[in-house]
C-alpha atoms as a PDB file:
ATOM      1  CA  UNK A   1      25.082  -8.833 -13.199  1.00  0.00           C
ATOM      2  CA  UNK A   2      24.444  -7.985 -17.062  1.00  0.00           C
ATOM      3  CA  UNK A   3      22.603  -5.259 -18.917  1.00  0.00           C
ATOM      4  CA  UNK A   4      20.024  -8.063 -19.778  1.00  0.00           C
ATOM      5  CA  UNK A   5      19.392  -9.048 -16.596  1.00  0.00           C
ATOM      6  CA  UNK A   6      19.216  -5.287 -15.310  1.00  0.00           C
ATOM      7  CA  UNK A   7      16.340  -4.656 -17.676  1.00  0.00           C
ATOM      8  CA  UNK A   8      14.528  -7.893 -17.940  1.00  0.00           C
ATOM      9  CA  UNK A   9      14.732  -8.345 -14.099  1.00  0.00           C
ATOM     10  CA  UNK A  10      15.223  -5.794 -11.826  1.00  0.00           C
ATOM     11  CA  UNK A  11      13.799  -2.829 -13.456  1.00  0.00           C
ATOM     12  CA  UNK A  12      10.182  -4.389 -13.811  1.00  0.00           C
ATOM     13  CA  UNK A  13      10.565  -5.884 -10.167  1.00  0.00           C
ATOM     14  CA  UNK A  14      11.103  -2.482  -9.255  1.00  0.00           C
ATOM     15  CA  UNK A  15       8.042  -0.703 -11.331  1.00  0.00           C
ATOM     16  CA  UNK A  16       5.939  -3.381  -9.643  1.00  0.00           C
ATOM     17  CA  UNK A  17       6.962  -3.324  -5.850  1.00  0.00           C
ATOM     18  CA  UNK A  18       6.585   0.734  -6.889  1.00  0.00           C
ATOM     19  CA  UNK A  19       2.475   0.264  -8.326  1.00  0.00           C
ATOM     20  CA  UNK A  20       2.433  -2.267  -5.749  1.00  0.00           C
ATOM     21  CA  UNK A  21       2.760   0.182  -2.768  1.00  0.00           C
ATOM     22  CA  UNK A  22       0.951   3.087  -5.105  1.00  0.00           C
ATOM     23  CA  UNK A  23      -2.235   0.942  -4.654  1.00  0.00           C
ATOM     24  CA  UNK A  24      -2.502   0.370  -1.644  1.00  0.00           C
ATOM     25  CA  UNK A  25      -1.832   4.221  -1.227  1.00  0.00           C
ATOM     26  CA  UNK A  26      -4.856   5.049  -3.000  1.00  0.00           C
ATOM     27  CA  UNK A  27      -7.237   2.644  -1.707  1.00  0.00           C
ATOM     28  CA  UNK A  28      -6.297   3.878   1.199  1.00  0.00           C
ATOM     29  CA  UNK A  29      -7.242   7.282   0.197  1.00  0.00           C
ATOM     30  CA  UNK A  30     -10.744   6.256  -0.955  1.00  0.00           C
ATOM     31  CA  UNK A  31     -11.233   2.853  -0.035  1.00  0.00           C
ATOM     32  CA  UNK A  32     -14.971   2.532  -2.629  1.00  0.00           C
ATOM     33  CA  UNK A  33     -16.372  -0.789  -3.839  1.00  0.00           C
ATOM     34  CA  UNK A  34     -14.300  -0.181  -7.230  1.00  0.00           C
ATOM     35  CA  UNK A  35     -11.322   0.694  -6.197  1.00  0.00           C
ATOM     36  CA  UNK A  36     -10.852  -1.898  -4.073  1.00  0.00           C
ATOM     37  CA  UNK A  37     -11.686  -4.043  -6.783  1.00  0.00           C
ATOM     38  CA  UNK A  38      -8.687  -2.179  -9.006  1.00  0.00           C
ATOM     39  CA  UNK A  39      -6.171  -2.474  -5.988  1.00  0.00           C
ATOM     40  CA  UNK A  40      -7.041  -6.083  -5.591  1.00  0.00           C
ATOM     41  CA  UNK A  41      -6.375  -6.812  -9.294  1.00  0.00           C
ATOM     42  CA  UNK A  42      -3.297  -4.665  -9.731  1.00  0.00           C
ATOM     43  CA  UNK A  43      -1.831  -6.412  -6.293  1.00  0.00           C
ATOM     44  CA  UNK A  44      -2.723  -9.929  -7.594  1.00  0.00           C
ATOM     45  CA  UNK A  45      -0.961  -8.872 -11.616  1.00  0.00           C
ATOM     46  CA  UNK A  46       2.029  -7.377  -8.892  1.00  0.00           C
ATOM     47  CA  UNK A  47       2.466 -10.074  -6.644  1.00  0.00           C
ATOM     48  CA  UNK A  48       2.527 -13.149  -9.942  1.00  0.00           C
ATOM     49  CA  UNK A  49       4.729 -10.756 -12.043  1.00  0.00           C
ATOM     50  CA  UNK A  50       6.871 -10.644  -9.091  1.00  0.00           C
ATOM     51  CA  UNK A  51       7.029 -14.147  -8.263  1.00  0.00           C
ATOM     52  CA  UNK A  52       7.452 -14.925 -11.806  1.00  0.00           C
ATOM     53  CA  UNK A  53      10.787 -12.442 -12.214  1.00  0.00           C
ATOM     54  CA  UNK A  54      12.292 -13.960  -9.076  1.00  0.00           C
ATOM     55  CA  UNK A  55      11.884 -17.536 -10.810  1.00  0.00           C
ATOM     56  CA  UNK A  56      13.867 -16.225 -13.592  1.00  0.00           C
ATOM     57  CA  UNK A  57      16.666 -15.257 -11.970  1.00  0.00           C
ATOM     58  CA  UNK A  58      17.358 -18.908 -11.481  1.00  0.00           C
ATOM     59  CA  UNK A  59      17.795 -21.230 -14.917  1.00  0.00           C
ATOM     60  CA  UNK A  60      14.390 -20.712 -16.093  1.00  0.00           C
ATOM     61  CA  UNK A  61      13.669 -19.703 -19.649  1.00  0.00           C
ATOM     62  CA  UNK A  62      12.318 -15.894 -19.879  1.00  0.00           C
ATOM     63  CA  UNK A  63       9.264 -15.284 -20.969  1.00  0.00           C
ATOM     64  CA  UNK A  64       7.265 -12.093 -21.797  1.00  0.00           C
ATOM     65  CA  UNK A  65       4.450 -13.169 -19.159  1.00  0.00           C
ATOM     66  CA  UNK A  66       5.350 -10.886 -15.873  1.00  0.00           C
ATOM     67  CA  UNK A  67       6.046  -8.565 -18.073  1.00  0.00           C
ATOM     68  CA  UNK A  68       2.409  -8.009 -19.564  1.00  0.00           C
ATOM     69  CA  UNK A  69       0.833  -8.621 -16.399  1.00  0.00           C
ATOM     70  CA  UNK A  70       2.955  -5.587 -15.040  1.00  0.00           C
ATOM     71  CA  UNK A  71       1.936  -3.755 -18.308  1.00  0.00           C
ATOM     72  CA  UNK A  72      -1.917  -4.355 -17.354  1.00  0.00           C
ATOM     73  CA  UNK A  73      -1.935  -3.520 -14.097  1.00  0.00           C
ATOM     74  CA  UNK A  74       0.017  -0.163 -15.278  1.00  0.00           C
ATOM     75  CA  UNK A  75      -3.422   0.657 -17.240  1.00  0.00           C
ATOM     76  CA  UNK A  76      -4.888  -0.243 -14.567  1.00  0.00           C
ATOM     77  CA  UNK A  77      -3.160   1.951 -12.237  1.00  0.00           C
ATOM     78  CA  UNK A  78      -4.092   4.957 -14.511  1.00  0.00           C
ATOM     79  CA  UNK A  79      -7.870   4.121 -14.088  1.00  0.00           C
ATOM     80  CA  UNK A  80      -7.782   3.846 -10.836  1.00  0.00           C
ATOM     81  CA  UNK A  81      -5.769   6.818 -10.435  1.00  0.00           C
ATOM     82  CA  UNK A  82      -8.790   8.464 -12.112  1.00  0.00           C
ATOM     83  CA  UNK A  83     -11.928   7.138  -9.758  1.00  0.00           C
ATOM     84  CA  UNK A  84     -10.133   8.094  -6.370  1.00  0.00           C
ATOM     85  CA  UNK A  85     -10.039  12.127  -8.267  1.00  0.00           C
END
């Protein structure tokens, strides 16, 4: 195991099992109509980043995709962070 494959890999399949299990804690918490909504979209972004960063640990070419769809459901995180206060 590299450096490369350290950062490109396992750290973001980390930061998205982590928001991953963070929504579901806060719809949980508050389970409205919108968040639900946010915790469906940030699990969907999750669950196709991670199945997309598993595929590349094979021979696949990398690409930036899992990677942005981690990064949106990130902001997404933050506003729903802010409707369950």
């Amino acid at each position: 195991m590299d450096t490369e494959e350290l950062l490109w890999v396992y750290l973001p399949l980390l930061i998205a099992l982590f928001e991953t299990g963070f929504t579901i804690k806060l719809m949980l918490a508050k389970p409205l109509p919108l968040n639900s909504l946010l915790g469906f979209l940030i699990i969907s972004l999750n669950t196709f980043s991670i199945y997309l960063l598993i595929t590349h640990l094979g021979a696949t070419a990398a690409t930036y995709t899992p990677h942005i769809a981690i990064l949106i459901a990130t902001a997404l995180i933050l506003i729903q962070r802010s409707v369950v206060k």
